[in-house]
C-alpha atoms as a PDB file:
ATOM      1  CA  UNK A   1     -37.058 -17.970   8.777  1.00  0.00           C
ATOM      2  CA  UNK A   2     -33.525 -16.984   8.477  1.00  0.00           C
ATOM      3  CA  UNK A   3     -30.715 -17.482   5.672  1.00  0.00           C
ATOM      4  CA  UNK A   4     -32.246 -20.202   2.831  1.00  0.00           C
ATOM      5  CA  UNK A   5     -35.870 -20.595   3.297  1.00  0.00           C
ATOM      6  CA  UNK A   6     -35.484 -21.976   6.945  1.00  0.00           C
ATOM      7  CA  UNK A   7     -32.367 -24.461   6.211  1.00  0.00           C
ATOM      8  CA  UNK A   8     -29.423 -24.757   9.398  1.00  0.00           C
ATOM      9  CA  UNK A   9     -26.733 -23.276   7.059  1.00  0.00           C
ATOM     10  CA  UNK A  10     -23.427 -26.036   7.068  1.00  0.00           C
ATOM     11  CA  UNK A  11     -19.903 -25.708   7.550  1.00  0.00           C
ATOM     12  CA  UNK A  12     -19.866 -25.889   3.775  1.00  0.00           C
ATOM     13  CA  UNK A  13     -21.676 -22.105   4.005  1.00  0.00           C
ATOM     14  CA  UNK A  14     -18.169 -20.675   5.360  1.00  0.00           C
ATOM     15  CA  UNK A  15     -14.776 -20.346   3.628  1.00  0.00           C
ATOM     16  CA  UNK A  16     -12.013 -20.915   6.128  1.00  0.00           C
ATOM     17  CA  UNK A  17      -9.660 -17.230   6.113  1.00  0.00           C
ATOM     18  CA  UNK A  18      -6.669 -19.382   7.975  1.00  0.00           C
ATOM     19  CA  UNK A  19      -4.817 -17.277  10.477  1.00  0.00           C
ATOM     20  CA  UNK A  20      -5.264 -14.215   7.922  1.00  0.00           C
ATOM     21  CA  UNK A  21      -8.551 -14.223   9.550  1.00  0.00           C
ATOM     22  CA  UNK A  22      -7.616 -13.647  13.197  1.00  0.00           C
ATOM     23  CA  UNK A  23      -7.531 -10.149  14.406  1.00  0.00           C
ATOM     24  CA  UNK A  24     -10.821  -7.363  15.043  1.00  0.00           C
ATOM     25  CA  UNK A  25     -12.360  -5.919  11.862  1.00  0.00           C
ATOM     26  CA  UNK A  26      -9.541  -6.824   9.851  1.00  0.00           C
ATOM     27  CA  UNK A  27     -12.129  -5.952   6.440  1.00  0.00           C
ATOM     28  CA  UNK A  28     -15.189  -4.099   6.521  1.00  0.00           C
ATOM     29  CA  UNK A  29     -16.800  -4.374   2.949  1.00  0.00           C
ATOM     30  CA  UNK A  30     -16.760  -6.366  -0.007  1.00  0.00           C
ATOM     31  CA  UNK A  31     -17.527  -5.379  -3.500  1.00  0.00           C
ATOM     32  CA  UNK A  32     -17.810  -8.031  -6.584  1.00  0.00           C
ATOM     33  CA  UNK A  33     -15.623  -6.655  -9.943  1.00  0.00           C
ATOM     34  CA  UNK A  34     -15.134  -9.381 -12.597  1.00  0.00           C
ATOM     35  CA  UNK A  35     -15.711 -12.314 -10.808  1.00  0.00           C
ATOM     36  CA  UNK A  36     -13.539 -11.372  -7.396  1.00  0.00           C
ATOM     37  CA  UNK A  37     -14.356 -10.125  -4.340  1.00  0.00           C
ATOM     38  CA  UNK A  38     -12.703  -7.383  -3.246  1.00  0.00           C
ATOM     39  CA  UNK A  39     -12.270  -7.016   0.941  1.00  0.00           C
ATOM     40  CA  UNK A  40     -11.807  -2.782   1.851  1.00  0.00           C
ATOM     41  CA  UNK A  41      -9.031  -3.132   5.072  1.00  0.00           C
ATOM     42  CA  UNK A  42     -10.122  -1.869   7.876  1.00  0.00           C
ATOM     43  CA  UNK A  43      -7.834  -2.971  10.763  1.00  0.00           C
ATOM     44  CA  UNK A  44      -5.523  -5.178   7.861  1.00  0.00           C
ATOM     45  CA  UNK A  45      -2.267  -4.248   5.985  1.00  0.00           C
ATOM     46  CA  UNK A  46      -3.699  -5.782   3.163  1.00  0.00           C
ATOM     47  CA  UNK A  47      -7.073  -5.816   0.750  1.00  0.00           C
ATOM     48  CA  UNK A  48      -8.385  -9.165   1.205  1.00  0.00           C
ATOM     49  CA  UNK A  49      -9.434 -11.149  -2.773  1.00  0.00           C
ATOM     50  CA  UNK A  50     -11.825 -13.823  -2.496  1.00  0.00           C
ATOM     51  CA  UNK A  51     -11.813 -15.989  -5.664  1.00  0.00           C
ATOM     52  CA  UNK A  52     -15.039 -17.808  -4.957  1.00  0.00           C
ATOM     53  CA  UNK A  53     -14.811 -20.122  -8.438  1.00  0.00           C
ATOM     54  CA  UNK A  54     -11.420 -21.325  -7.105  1.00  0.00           C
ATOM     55  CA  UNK A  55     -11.499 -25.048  -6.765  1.00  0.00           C
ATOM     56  CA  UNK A  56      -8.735 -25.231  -3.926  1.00  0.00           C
ATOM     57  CA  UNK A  57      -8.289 -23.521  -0.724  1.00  0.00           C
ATOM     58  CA  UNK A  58      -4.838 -22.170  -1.587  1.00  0.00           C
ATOM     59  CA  UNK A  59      -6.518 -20.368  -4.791  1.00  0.00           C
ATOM     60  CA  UNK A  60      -9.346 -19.104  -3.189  1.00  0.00           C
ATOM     61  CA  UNK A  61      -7.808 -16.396  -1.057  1.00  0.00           C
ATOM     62  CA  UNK A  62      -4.977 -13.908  -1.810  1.00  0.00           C
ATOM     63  CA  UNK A  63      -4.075 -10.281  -0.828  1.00  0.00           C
ATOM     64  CA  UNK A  64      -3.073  -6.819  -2.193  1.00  0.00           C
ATOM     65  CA  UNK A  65      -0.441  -5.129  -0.236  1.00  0.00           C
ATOM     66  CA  UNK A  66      -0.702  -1.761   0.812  1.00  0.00           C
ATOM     67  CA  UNK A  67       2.881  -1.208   1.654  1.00  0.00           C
ATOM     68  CA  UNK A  68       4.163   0.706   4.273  1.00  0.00           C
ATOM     69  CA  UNK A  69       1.942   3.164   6.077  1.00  0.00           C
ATOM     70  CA  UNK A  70      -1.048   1.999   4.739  1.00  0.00           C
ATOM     71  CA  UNK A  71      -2.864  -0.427   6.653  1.00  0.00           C
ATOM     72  CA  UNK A  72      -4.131  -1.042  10.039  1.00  0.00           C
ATOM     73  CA  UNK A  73      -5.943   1.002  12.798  1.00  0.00           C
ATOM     74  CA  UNK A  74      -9.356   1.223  11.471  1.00  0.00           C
ATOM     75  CA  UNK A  75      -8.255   3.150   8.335  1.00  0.00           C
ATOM     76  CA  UNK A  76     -11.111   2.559   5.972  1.00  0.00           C
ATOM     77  CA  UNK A  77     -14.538   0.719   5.794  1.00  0.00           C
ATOM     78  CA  UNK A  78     -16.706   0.357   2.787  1.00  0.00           C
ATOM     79  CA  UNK A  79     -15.950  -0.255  -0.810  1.00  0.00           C
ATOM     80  CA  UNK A  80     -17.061   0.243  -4.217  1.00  0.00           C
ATOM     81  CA  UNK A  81     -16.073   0.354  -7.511  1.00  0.00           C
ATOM     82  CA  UNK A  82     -16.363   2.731 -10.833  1.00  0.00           C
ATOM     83  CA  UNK A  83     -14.631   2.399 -14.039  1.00  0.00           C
ATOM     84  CA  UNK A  84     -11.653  -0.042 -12.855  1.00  0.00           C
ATOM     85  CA  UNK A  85     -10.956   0.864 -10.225  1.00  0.00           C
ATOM     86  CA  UNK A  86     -11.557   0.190  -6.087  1.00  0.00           C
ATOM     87  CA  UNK A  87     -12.579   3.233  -3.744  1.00  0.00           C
ATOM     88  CA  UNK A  88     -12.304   2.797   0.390  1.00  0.00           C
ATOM     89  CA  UNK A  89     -14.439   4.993   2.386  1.00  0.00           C
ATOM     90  CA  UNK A  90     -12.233   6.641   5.045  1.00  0.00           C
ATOM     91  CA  UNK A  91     -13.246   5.832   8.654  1.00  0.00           C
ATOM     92  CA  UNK A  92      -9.697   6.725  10.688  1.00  0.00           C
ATOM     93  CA  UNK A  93      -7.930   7.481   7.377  1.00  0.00           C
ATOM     94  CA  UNK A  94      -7.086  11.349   6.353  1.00  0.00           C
ATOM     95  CA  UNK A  95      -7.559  10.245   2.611  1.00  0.00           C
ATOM     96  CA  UNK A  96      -9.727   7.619   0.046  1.00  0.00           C
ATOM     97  CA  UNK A  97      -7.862   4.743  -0.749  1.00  0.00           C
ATOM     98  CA  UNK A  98      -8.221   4.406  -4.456  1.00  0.00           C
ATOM     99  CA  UNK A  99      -6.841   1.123  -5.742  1.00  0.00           C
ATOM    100  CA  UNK A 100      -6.443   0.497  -9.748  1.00  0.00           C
ATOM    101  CA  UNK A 101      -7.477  -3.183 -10.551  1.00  0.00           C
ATOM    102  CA  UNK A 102      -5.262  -2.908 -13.868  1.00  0.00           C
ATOM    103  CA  UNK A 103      -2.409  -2.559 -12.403  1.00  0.00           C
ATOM    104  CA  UNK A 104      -2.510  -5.015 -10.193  1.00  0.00           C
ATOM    105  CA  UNK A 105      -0.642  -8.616 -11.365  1.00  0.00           C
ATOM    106  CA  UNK A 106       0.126 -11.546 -10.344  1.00  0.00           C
ATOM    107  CA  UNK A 107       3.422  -9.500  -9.622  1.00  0.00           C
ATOM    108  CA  UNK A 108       2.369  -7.634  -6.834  1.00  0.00           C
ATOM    109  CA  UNK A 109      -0.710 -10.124  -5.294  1.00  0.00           C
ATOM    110  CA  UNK A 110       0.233 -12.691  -2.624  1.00  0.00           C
ATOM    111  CA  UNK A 111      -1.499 -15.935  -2.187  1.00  0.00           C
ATOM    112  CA  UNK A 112      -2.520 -16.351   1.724  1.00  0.00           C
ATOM    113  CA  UNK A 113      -1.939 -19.872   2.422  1.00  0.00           C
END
């Protein structure tokens, strides 16, 4: 039983999150939009993106800033998305955190490692 057809799942099943991965329920969620994976923060200052077709470590991970006041103490768990853009389900959080994937840029993402 278990995850593929009975095989021991590797250390190749895993993508290392560096010290960005340290903390308690730092995301709780994921959604897939255009090839990305989108990480709602729960107990994070920042929505983690997982670029899973990156070919190096230091592509594969970067974050969205929230900016002050956003982030942290169990704000928001579970994502999806609708017509462009990224919707957080409050959990601790007085309001929906609605993200807009066009305007986010290379500008305003930071790479993790």
């Amino acid at each position: 039983g278990g995850l593929g057809g009975g095989t021991a799942l590797t250390q190749e099943a895993f993508m290392h999150l560096g010290s960005k991965g340290e903390g308690v329920c730092m995301w709780s969620g994921i959604v897939a939009v255009n090839g990305l994976l989108y990480c709602a923060p729960c107990n994070a200052t920042e929505m983690l993106v997982i670029h899973p077709e990156a070919t190096t470590e230091e592509e594969r991970l970067s974050v969205i800033p929230l900016g002050p006041g956003f982030g942290a103490e169990y704000k928001w768990r579970g994502i999806t998305a609708l017509n462009g853009r990224l919707y957080c389900c409050p959990h601790d959080a007085a309001e929906l955190l609605v993200i807009n994937l066009e305007a986010i840029t290379e500008d305003n993402r930071s790479n993790l490692i």
